[in-house]
PDB file of N, CA and C in Angstrom:
ATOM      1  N   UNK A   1      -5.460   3.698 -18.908  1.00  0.00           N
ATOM      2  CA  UNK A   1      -5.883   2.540 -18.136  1.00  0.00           C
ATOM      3  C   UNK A   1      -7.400   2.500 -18.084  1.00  0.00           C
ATOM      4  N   UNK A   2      -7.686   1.343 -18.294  1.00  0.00           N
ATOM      5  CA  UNK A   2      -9.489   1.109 -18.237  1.00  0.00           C
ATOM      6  C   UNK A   2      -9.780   0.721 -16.739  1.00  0.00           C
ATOM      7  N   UNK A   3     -11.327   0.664 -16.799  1.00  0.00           N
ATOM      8  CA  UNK A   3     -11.679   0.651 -15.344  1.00  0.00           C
ATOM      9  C   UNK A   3     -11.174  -0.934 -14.429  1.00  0.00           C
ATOM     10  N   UNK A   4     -11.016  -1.833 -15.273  1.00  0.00           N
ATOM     11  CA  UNK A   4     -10.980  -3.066 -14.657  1.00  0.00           C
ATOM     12  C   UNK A   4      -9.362  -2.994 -14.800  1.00  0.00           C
ATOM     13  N   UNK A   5      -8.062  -2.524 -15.946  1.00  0.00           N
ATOM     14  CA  UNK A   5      -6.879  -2.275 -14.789  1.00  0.00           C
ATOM     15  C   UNK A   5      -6.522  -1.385 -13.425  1.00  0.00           C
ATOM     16  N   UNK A   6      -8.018  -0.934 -13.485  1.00  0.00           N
ATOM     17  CA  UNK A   6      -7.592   0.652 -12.103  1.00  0.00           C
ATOM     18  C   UNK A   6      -7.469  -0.759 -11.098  1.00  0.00           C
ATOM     19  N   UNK A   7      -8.942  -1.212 -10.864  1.00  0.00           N
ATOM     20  CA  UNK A   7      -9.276  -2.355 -10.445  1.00  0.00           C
ATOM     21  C   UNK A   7      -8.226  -3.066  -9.960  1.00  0.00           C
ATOM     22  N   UNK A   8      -7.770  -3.514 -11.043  1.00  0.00           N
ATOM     23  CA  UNK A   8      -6.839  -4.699 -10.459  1.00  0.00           C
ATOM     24  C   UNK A   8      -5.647  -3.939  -9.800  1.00  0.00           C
ATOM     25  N   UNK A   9      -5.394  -2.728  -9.900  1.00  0.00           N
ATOM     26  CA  UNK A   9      -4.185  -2.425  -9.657  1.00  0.00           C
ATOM     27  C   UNK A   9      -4.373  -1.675  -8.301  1.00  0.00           C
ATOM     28  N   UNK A  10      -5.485  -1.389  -7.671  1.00  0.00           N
ATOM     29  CA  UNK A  10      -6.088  -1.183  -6.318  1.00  0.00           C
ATOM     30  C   UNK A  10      -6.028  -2.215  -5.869  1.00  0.00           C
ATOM     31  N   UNK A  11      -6.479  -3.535  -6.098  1.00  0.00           N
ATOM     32  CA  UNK A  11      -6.666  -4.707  -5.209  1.00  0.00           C
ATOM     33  C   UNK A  11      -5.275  -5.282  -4.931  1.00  0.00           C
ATOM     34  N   UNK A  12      -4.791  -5.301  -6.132  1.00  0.00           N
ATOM     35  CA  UNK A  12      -2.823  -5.404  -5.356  1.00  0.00           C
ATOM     36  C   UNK A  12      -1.979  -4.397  -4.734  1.00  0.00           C
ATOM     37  N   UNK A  13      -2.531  -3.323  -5.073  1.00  0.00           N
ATOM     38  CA  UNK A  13      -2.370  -2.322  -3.570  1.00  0.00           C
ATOM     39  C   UNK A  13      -2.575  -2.284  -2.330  1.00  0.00           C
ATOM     40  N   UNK A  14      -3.479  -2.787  -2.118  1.00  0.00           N
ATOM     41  CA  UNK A  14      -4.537  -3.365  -1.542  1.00  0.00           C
ATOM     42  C   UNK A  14      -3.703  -4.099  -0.408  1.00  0.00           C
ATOM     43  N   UNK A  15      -3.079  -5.424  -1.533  1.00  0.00           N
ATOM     44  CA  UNK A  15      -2.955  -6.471  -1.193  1.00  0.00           C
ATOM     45  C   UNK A  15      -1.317  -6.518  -0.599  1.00  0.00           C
ATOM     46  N   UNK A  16      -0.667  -5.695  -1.046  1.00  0.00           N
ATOM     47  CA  UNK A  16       0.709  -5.755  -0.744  1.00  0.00           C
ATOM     48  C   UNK A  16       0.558  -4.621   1.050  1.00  0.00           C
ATOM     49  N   UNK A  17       0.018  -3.588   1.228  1.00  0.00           N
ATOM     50  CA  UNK A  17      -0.296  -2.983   1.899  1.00  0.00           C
ATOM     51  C   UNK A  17      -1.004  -3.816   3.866  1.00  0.00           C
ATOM     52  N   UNK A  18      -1.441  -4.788   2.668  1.00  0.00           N
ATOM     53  CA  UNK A  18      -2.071  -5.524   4.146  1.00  0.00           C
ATOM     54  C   UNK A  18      -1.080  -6.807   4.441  1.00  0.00           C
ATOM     55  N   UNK A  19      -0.445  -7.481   3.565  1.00  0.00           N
ATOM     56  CA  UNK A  19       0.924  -8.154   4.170  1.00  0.00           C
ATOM     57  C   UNK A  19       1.673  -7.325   4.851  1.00  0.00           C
ATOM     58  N   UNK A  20       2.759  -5.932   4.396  1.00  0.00           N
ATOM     59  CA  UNK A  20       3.251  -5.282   5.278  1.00  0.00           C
ATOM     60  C   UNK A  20       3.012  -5.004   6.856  1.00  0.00           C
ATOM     61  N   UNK A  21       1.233  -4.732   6.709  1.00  0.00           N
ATOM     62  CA  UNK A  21       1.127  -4.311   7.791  1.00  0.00           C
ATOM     63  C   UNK A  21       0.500  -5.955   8.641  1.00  0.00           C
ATOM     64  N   UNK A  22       0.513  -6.820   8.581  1.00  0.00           N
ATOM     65  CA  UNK A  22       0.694  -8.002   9.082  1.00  0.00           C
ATOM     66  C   UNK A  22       1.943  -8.884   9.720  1.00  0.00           C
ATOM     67  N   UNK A  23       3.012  -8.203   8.665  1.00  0.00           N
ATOM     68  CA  UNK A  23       4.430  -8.603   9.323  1.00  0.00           C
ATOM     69  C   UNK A  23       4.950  -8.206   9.874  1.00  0.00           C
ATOM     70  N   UNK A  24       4.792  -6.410   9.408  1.00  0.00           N
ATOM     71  CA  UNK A  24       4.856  -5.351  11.052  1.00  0.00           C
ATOM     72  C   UNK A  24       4.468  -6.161  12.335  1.00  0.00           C
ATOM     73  N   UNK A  25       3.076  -6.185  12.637  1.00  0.00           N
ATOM     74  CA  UNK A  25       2.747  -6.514  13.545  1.00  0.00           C
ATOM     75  C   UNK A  25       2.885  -7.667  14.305  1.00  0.00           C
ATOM     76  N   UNK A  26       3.245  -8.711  13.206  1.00  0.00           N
ATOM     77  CA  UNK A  26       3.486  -9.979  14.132  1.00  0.00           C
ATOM     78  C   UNK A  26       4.973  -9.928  14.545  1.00  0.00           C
ATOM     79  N   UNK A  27       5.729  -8.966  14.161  1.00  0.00           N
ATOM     80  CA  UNK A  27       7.283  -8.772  14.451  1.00  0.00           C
ATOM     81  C   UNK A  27       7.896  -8.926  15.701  1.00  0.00           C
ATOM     82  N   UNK A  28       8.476  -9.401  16.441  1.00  0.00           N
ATOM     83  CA  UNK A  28       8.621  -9.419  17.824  1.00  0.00           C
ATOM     84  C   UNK A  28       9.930  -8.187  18.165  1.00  0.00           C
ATOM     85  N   UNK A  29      10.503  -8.088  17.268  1.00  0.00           N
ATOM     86  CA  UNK A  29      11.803  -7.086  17.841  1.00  0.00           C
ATOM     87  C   UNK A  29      11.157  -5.675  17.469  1.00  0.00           C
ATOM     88  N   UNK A  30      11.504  -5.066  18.520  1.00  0.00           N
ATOM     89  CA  UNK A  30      10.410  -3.253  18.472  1.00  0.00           C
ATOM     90  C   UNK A  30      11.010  -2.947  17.251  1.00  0.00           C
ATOM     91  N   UNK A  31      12.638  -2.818  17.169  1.00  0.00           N
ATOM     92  CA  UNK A  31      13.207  -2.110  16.103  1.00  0.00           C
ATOM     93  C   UNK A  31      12.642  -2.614  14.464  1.00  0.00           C
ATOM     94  N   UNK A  32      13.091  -3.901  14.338  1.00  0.00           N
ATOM     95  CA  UNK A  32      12.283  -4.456  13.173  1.00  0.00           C
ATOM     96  C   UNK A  32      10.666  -3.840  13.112  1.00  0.00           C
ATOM     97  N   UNK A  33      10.491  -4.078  14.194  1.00  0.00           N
ATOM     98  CA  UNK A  33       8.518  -3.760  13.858  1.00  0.00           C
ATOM     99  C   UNK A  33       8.622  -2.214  13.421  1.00  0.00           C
ATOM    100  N   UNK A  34       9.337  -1.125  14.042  1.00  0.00           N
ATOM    101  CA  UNK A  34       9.336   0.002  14.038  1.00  0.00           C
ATOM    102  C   UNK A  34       9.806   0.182  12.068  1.00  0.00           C
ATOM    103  N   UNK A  35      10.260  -0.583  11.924  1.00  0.00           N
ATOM    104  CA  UNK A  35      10.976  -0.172  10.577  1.00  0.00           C
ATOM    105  C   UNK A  35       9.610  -0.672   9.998  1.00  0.00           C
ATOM    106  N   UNK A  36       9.545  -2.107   9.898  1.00  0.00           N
ATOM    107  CA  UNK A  36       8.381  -2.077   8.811  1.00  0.00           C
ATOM    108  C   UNK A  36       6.868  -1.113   9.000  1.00  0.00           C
ATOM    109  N   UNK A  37       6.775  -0.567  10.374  1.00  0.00           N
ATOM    110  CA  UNK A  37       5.262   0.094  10.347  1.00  0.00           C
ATOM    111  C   UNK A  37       6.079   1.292   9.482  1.00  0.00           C
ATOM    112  N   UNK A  38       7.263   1.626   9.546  1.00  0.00           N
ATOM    113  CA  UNK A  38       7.517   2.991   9.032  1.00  0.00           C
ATOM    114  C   UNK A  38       7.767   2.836   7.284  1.00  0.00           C
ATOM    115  N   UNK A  39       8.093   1.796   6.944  1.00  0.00           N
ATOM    116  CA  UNK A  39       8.067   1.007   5.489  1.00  0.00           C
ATOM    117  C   UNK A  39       6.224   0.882   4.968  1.00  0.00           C
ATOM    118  N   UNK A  40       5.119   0.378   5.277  1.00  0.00           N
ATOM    119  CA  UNK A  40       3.736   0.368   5.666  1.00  0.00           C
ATOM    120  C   UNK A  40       3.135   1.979   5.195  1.00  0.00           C
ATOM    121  N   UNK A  41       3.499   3.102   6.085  1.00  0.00           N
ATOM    122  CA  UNK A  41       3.810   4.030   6.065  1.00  0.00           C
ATOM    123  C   UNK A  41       3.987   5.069   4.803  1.00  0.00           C
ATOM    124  N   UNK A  42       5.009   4.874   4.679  1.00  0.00           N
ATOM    125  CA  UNK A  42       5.608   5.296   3.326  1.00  0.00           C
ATOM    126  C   UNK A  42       4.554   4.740   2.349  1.00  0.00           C
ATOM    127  N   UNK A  43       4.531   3.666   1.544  1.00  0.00           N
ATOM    128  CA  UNK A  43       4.091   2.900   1.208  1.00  0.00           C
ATOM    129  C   UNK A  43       2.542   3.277   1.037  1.00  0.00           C
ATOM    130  N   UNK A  44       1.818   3.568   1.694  1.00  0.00           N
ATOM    131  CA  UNK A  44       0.977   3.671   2.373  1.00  0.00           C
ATOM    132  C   UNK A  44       0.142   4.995   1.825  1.00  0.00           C
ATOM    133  N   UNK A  45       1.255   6.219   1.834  1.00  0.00           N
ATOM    134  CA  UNK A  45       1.550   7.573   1.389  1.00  0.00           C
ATOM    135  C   UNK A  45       1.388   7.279  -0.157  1.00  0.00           C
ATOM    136  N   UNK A  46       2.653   6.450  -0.546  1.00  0.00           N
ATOM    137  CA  UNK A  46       2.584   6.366  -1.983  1.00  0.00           C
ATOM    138  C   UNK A  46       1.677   6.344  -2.682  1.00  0.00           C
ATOM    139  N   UNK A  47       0.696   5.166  -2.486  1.00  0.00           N
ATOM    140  CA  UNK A  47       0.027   4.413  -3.153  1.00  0.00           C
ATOM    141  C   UNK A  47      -1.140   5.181  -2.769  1.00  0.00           C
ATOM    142  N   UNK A  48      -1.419   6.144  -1.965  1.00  0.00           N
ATOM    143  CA  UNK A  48      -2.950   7.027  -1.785  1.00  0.00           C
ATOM    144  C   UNK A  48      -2.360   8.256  -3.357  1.00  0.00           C
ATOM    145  N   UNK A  49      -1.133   8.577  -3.034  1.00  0.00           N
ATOM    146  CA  UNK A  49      -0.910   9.788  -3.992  1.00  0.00           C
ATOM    147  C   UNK A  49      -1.082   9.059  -5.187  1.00  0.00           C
ATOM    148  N   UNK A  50      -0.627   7.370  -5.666  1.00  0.00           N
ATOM    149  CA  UNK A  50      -0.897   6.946  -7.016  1.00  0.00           C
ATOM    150  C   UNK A  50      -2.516   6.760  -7.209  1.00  0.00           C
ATOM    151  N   UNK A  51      -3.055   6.273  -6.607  1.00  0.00           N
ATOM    152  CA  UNK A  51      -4.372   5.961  -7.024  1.00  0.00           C
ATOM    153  C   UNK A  51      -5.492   7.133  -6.914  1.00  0.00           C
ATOM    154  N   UNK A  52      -5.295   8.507  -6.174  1.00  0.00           N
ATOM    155  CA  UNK A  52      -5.290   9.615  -6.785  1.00  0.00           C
ATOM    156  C   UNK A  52      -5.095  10.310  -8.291  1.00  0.00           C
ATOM    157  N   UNK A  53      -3.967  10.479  -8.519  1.00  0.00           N
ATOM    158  CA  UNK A  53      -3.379  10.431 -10.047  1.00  0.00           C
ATOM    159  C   UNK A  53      -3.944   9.769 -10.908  1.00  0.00           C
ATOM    160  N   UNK A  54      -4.515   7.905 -10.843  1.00  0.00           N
ATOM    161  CA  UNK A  54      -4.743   7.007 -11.805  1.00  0.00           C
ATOM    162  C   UNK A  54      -6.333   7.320 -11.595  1.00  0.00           C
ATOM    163  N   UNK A  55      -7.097   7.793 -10.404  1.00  0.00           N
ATOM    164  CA  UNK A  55      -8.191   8.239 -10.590  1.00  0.00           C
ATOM    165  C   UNK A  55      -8.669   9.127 -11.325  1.00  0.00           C
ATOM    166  N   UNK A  56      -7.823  10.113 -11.114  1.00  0.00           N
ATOM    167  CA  UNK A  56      -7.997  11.981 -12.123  1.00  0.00           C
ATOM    168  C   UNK A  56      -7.937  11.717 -13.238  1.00  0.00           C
ATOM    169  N   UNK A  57      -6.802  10.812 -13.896  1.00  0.00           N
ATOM    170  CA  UNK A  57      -6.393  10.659 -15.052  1.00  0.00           C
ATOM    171  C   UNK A  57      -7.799   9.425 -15.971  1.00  0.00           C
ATOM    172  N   UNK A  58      -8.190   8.403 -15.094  1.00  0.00           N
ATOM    173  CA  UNK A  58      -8.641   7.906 -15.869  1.00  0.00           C
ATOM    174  C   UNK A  58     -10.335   8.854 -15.608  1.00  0.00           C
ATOM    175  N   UNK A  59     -10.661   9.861 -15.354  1.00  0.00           N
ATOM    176  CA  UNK A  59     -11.901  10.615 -15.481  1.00  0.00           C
ATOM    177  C   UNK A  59     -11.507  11.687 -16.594  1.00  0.00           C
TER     178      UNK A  59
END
């Protein structure tokens, strides 16, 4: 991967990461909200351990 797909593929990380945590929050039922902050979360985890990896790899 070159520097401008790391790029793009951070900014839709990015980008999916900050809807989640927008629909979390506007959620009105605790349980629903509780699931998506814990979906956010996960998610969240993932995508630090991928863009780690796609960092190392593309140095």
């Amino acid at each position: 991967m070159n520097n401008q797909e790391l790029s793009t593929k951070f900014v839709q990380m990015d980008q999916e990461l900050r809807f989640l945590w927008q629909e979390a929050n506007e959620e009105k039922e605790m349980s629903l909200k509780e699931r998506k902050l814990k979906q956010y979360w996960e998610l969240y985890k993932a995508y630090k351990k991928q863009k780690e990896f796609l960092l190392a790899l593309a140095s």
